[in-house]
PDB file of N, CA and C in Angstrom:
ATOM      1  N   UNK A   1     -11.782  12.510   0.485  1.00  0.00           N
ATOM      2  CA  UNK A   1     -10.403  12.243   0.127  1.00  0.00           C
ATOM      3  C   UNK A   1      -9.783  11.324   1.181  1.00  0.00           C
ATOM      4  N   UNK A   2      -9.381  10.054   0.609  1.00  0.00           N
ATOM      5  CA  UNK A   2      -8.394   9.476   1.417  1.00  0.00           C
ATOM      6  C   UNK A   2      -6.878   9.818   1.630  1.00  0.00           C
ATOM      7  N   UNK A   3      -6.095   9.543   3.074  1.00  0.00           N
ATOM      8  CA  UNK A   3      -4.797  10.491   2.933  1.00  0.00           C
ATOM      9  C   UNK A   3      -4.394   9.004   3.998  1.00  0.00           C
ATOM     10  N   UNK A   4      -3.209   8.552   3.704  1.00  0.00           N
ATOM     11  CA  UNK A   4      -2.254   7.869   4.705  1.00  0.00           C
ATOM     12  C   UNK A   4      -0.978   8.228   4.329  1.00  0.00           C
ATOM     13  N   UNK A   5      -0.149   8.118   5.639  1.00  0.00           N
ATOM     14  CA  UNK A   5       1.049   8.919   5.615  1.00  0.00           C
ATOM     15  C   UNK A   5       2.156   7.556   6.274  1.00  0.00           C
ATOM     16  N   UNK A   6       3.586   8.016   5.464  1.00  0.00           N
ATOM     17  CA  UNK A   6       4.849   7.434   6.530  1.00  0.00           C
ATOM     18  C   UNK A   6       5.211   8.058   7.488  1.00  0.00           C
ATOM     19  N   UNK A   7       6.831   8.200   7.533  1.00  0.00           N
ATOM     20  CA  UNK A   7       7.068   9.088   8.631  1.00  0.00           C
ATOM     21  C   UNK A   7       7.740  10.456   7.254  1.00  0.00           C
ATOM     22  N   UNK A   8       7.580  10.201   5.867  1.00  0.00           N
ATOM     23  CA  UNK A   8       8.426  11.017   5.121  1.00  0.00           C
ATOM     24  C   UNK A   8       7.292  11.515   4.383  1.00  0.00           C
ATOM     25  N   UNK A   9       6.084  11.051   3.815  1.00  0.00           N
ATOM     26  CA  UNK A   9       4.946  11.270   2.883  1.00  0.00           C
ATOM     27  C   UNK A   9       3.811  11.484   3.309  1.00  0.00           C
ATOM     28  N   UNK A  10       3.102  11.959   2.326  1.00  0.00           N
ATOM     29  CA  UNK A  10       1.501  11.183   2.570  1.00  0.00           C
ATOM     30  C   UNK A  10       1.227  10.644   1.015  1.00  0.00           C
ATOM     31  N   UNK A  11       0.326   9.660   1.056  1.00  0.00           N
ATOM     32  CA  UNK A  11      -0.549   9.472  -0.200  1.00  0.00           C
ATOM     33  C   UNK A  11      -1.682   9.713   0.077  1.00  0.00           C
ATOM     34  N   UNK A  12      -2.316  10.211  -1.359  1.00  0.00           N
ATOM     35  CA  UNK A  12      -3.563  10.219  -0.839  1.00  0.00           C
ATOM     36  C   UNK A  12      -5.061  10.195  -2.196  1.00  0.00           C
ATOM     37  N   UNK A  13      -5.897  10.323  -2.019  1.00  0.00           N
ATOM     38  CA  UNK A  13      -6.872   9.437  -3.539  1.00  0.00           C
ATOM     39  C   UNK A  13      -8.459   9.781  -3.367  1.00  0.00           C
ATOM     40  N   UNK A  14      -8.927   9.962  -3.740  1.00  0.00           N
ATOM     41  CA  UNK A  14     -10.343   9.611  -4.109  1.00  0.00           C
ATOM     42  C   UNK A  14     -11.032   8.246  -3.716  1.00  0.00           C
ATOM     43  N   UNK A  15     -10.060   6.724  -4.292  1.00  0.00           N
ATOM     44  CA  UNK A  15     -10.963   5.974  -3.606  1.00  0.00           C
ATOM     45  C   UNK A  15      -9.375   4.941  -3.289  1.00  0.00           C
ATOM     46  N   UNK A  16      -9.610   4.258  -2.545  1.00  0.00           N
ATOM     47  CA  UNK A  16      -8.313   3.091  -2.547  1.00  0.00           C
ATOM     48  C   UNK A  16      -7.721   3.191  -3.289  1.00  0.00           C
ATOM     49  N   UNK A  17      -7.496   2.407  -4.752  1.00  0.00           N
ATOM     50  CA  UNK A  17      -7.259   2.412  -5.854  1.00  0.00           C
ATOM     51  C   UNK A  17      -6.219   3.503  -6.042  1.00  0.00           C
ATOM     52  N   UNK A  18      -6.641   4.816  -6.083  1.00  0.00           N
ATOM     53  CA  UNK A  18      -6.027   5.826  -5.924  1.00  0.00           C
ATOM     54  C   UNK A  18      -4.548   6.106  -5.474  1.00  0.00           C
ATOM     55  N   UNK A  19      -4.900   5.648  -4.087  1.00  0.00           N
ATOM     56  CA  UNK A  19      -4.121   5.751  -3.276  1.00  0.00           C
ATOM     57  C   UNK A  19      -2.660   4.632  -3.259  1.00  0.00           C
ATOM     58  N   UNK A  20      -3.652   3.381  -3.675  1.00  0.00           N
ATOM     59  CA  UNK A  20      -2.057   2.743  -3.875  1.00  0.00           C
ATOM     60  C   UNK A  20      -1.470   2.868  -5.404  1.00  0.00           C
ATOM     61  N   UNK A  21      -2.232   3.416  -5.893  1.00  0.00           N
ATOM     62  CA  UNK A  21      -1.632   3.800  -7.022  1.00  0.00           C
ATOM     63  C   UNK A  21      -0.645   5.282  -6.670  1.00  0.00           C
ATOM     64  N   UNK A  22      -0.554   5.824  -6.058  1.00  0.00           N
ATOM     65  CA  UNK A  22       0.217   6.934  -5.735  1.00  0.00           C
ATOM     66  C   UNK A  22       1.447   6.206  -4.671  1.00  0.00           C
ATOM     67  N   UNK A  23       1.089   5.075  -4.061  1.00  0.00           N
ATOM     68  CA  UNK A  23       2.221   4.276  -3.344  1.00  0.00           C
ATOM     69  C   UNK A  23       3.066   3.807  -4.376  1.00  0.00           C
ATOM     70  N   UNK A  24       2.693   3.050  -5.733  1.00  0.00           N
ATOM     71  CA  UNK A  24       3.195   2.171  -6.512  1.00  0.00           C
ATOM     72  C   UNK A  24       4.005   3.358  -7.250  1.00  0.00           C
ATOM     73  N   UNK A  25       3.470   4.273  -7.431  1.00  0.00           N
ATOM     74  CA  UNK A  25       4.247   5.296  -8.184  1.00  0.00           C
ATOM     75  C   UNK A  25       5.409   6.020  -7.656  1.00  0.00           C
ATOM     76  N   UNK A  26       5.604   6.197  -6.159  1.00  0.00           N
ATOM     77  CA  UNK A  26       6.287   6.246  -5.512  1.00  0.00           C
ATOM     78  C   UNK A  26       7.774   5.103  -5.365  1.00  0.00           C
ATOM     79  N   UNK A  27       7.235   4.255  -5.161  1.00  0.00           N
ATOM     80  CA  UNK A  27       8.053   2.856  -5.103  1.00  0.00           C
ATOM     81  C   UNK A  27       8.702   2.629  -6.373  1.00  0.00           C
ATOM     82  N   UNK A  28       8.040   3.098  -7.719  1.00  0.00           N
ATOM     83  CA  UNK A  28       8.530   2.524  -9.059  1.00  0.00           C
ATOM     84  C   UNK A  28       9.580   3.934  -9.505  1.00  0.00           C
ATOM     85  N   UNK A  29       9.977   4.923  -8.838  1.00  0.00           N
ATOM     86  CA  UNK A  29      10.569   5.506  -8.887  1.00  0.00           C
ATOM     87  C   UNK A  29      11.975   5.426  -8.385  1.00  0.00           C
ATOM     88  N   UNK A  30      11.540   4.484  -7.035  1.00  0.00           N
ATOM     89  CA  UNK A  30      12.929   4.180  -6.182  1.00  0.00           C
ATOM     90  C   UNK A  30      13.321   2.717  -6.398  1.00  0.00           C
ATOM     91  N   UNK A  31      12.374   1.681  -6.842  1.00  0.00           N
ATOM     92  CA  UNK A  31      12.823   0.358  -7.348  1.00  0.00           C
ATOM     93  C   UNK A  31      12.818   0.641  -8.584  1.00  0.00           C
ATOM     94  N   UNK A  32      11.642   0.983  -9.369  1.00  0.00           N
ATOM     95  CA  UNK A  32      11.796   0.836 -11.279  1.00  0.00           C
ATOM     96  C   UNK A  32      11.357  -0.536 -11.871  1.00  0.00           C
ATOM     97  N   UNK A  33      10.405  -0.951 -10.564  1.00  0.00           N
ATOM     98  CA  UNK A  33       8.908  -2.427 -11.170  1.00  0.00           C
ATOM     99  C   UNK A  33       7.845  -2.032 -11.518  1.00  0.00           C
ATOM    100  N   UNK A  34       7.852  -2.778 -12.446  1.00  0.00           N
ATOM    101  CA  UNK A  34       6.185  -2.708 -13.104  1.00  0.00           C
ATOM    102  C   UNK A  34       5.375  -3.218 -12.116  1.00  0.00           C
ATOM    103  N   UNK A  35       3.921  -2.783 -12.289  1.00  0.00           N
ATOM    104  CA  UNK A  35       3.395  -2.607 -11.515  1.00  0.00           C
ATOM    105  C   UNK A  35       2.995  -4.301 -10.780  1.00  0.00           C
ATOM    106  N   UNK A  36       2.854  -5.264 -11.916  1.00  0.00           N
ATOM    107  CA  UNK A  36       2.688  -6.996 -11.560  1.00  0.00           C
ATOM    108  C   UNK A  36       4.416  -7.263 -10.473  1.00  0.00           C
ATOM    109  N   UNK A  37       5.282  -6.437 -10.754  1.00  0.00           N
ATOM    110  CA  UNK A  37       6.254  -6.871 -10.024  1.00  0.00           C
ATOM    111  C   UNK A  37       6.147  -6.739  -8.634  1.00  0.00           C
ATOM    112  N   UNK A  38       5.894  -4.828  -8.680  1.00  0.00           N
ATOM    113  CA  UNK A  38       4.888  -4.666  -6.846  1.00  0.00           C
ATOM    114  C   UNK A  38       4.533  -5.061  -6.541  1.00  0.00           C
ATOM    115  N   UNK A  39       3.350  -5.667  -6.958  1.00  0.00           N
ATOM    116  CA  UNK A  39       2.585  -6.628  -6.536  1.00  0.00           C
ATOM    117  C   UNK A  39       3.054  -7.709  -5.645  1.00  0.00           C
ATOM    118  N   UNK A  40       3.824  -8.223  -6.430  1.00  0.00           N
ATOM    119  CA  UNK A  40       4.351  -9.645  -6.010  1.00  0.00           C
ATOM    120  C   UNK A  40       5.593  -9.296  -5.420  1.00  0.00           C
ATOM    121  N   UNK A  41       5.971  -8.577  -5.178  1.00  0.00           N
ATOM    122  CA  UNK A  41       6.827  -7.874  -4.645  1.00  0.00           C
ATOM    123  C   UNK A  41       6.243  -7.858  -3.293  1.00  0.00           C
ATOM    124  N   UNK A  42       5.132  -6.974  -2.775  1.00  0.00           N
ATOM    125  CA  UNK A  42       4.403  -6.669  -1.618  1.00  0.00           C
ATOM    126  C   UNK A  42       3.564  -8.037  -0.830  1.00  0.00           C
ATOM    127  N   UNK A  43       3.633  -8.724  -2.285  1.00  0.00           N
ATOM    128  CA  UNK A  43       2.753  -9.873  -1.256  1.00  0.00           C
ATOM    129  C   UNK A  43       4.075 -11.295  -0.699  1.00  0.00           C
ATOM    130  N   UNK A  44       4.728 -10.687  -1.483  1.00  0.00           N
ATOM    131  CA  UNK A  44       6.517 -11.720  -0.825  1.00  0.00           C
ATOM    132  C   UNK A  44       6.427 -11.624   0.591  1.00  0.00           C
ATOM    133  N   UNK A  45       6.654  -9.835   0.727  1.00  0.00           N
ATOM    134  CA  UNK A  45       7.148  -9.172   1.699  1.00  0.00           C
ATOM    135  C   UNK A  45       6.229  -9.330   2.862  1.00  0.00           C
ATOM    136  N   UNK A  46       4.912  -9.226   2.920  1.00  0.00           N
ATOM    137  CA  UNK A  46       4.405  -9.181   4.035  1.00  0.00           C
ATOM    138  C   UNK A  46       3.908 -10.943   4.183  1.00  0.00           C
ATOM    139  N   UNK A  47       3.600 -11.434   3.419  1.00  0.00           N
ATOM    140  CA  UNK A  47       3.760 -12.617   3.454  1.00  0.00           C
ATOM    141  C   UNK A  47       4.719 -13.136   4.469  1.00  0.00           C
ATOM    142  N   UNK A  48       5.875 -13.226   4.000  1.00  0.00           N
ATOM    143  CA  UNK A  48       7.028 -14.141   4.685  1.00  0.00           C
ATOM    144  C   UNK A  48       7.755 -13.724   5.904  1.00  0.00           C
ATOM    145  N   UNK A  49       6.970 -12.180   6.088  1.00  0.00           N
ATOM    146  CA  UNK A  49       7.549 -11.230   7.472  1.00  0.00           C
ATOM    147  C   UNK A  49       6.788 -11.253   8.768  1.00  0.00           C
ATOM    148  N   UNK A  50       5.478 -11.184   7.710  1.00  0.00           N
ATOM    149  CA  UNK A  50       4.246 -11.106   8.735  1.00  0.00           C
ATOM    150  C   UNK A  50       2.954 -12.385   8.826  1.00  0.00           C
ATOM    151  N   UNK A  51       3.244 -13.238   7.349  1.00  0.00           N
ATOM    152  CA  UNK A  51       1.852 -13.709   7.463  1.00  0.00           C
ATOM    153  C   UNK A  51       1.039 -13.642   6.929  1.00  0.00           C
ATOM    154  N   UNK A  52       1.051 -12.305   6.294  1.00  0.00           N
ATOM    155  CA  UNK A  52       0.010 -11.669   5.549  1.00  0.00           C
ATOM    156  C   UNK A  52      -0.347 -11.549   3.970  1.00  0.00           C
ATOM    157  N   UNK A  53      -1.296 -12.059   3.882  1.00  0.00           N
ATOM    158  CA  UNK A  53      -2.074 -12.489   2.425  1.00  0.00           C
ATOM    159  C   UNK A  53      -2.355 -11.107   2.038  1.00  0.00           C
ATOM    160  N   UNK A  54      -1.189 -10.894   1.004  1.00  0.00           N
ATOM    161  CA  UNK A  54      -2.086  -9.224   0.224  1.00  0.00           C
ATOM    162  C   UNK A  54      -2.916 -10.157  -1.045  1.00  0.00           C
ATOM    163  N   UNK A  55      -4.241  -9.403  -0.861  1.00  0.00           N
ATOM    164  CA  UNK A  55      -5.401  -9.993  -2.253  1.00  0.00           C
ATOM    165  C   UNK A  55      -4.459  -9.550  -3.910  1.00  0.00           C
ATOM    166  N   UNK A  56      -4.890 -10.207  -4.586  1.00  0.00           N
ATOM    167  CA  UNK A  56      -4.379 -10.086  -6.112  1.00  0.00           C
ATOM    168  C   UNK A  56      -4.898  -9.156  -6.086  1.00  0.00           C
ATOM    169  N   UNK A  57      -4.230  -8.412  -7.349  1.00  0.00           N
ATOM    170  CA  UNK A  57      -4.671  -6.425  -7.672  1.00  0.00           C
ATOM    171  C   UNK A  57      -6.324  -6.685  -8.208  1.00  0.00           C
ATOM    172  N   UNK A  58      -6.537  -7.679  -8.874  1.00  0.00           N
ATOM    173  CA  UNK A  58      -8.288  -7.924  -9.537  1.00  0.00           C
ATOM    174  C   UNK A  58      -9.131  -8.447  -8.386  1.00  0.00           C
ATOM    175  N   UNK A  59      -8.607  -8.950  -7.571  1.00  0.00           N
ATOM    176  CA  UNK A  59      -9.886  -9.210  -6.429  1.00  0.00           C
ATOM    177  C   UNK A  59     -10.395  -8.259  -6.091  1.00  0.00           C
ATOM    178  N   UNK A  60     -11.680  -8.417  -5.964  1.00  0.00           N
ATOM    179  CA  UNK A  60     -12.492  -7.422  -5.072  1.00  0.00           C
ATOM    180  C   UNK A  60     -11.936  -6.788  -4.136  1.00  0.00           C
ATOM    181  N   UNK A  61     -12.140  -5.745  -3.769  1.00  0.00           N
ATOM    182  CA  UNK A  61     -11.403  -4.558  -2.728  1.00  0.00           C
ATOM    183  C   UNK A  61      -9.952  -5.081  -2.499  1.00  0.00           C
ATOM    184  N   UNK A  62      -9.584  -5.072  -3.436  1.00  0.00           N
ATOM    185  CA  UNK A  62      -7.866  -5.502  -3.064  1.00  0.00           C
ATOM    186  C   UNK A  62      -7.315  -4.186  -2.009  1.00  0.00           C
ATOM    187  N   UNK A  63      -7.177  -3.217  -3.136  1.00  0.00           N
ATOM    188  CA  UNK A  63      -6.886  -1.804  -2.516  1.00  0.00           C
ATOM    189  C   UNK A  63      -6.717  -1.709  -1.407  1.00  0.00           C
ATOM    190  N   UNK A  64      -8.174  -1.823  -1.038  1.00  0.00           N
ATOM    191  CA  UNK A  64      -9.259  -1.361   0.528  1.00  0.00           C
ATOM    192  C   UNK A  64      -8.473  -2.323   1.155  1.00  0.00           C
ATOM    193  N   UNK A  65      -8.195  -3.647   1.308  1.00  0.00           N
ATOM    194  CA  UNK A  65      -7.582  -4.821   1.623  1.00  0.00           C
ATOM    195  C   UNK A  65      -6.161  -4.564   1.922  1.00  0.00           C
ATOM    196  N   UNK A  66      -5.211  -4.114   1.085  1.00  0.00           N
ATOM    197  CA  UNK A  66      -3.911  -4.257   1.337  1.00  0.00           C
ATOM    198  C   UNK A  66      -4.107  -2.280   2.115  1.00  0.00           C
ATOM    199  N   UNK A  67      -4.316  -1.722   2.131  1.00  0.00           N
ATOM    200  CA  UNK A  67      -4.394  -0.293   2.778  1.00  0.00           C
ATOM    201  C   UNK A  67      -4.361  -0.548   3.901  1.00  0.00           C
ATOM    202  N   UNK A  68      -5.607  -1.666   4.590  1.00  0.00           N
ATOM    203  CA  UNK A  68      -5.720  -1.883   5.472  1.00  0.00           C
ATOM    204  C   UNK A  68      -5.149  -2.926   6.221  1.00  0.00           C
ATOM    205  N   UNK A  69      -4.076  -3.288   5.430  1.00  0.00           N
ATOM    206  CA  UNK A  69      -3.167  -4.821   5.879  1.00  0.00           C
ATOM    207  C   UNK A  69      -1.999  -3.799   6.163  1.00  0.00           C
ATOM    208  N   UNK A  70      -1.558  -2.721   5.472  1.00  0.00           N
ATOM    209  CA  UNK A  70      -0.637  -1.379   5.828  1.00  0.00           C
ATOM    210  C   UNK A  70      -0.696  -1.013   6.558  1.00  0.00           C
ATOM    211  N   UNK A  71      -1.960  -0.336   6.941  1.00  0.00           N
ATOM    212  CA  UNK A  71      -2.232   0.317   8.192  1.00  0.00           C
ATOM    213  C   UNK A  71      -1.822  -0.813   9.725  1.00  0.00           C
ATOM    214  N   UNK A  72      -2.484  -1.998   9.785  1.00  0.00           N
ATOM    215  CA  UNK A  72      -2.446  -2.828  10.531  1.00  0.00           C
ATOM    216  C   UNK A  72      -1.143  -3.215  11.047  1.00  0.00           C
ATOM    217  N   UNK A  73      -0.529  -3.291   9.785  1.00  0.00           N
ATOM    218  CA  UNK A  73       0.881  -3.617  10.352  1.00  0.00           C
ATOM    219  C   UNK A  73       2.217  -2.478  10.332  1.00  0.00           C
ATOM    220  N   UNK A  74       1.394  -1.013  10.276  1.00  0.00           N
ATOM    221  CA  UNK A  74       2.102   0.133  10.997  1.00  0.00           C
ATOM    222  C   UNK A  74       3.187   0.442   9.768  1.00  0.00           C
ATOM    223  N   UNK A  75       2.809   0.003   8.585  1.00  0.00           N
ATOM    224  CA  UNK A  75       3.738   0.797   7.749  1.00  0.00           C
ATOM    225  C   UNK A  75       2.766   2.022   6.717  1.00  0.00           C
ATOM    226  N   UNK A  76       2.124   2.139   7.133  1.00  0.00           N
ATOM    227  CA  UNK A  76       0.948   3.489   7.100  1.00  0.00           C
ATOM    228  C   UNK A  76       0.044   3.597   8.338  1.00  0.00           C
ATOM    229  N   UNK A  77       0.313   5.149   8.305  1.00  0.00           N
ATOM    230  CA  UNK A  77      -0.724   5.582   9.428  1.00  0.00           C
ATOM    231  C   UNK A  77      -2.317   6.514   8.678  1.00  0.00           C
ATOM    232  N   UNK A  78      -3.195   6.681   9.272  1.00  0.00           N
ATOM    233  CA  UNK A  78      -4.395   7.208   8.494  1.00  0.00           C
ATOM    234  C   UNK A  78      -4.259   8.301   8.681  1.00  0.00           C
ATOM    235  N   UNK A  79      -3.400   9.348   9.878  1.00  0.00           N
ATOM    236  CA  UNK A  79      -3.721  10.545   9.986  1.00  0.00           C
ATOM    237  C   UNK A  79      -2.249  11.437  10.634  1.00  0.00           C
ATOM    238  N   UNK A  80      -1.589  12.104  10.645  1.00  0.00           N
ATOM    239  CA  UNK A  80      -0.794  12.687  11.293  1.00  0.00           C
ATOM    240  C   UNK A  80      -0.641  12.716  13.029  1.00  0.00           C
ATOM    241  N   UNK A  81      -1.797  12.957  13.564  1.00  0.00           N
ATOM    242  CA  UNK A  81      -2.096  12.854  15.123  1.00  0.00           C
ATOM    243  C   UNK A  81      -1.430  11.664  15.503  1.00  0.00           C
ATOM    244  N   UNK A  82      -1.143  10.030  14.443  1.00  0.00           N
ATOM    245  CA  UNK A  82      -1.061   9.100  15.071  1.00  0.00           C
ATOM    246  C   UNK A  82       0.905   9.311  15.099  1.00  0.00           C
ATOM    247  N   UNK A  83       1.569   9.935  14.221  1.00  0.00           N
ATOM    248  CA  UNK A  83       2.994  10.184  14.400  1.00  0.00           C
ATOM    249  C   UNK A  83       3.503  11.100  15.319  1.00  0.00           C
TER     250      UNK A  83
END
């Protein structure tokens, strides 16, 4: 089981996929975007803040990719010990 946490949640999944699918579901509760909007939504955001290329949702390991573009840039942590 994968588990990453904020300072308010955790998500957590079976495989990537999973997991940002439990982010997006989260988010579409408090914005109310379809899921192509997140998307492009998330790749605005870290894009123009940070730099950072989130992969299209169909590329190969997107998931695994943007989890780990999260983690990196400290808006998910992998484990509780790190808060």
């Amino acid at each position: 089981m994968l588990s990453y946490y904020t300072f308010f949640t955790k998500y957590s999944g079976t495989t990537p996929e999973d997991v940002v699918q439990a982010i997006y579901a989260d988010a579409k509760a408090g914005m109310g975007m379809s899921l192509d909007e997140w998307g492009a939504y998330q790749s605005k955001l870290w894009d123009n803040k940070y730099g950072q290329r989130i992969p299209q949702k169909d590329a190969p390991d997107a998931a695994k990719k943007l989890l780990a573009i999260l983690v990196k840039l400290g808006a998910l942590e992998t484990s509780m010990k790190d808060l």
